[in-house]
Protein backbone atom coordinates (compact mmCIF):
# COMPACT_ATOMS: atom_id res chain seq x y z
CA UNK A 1 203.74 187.03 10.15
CA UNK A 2 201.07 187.33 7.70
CA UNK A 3 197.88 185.33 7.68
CA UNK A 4 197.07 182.76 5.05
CA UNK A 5 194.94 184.11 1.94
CA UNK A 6 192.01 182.69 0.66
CA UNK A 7 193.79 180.72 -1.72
CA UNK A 8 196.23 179.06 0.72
CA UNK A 9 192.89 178.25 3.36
CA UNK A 10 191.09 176.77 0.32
CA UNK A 11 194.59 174.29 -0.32
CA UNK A 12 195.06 173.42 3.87
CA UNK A 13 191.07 172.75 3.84
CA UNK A 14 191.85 170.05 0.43
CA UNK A 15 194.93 168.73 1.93
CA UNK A 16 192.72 167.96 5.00
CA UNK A 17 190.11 166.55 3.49
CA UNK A 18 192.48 164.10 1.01
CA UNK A 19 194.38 163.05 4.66
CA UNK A 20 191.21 162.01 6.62
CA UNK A 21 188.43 161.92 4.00
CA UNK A 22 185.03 162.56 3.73
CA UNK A 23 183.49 160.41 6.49
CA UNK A 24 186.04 161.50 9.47
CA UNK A 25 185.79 164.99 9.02
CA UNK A 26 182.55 165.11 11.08
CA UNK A 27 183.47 162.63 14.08
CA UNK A 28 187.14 165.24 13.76
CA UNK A 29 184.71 168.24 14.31
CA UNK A 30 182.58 166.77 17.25
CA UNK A 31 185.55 165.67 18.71
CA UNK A 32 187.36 169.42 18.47
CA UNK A 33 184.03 171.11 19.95
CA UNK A 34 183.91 168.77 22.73
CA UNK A 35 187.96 169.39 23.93
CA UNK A 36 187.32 173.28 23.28
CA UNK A 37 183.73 172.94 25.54
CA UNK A 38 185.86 171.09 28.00
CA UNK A 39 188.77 173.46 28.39
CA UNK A 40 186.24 176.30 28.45
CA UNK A 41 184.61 174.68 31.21
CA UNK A 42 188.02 173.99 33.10
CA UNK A 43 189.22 177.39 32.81
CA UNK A 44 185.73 178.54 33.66
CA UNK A 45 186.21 176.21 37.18
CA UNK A 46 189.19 177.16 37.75
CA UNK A 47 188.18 180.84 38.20
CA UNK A 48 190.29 182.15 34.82
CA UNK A 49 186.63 184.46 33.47
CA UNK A 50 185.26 186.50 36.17
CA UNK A 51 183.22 188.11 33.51
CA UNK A 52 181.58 185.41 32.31
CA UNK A 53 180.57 184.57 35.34
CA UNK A 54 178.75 188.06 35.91
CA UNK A 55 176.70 187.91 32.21
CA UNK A 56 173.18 186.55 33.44
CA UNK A 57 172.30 183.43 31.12
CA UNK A 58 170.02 183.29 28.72
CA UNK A 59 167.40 180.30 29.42
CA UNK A 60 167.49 177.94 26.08
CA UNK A 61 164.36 177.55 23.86
């Protein structure tokens, strides 16, 4: 199966934006980083990366 062109992105991204205009596109991102953050975190807890769990962390700035 090939992946969508440039062309065909640039149409799903305009059909997207004419479904849940301007103003819900940013609460629809936050929402999609928080359930990805979340599942990371459950697969994390449920033992599913052992080699994330050896990479020391970095201490935030």
């Amino acid at each position: 199966m090939n992946m969508p062109g440039p062309f065909e992105i640039l149409v799903i991204l305009l059909v997207i934006l004419l479904l849940f205009g301007g103003k819900k596109l940013p609460e629809f991102g936050k929402a999609l980083g928080q359930g990805i953050r979340e599942f990371k975190k459950a697969i994390q807890s449920a033992g599913g990366d052992d080699e994330e769990k050896k990479k020391p962390k970095k201490p935030k700035s």
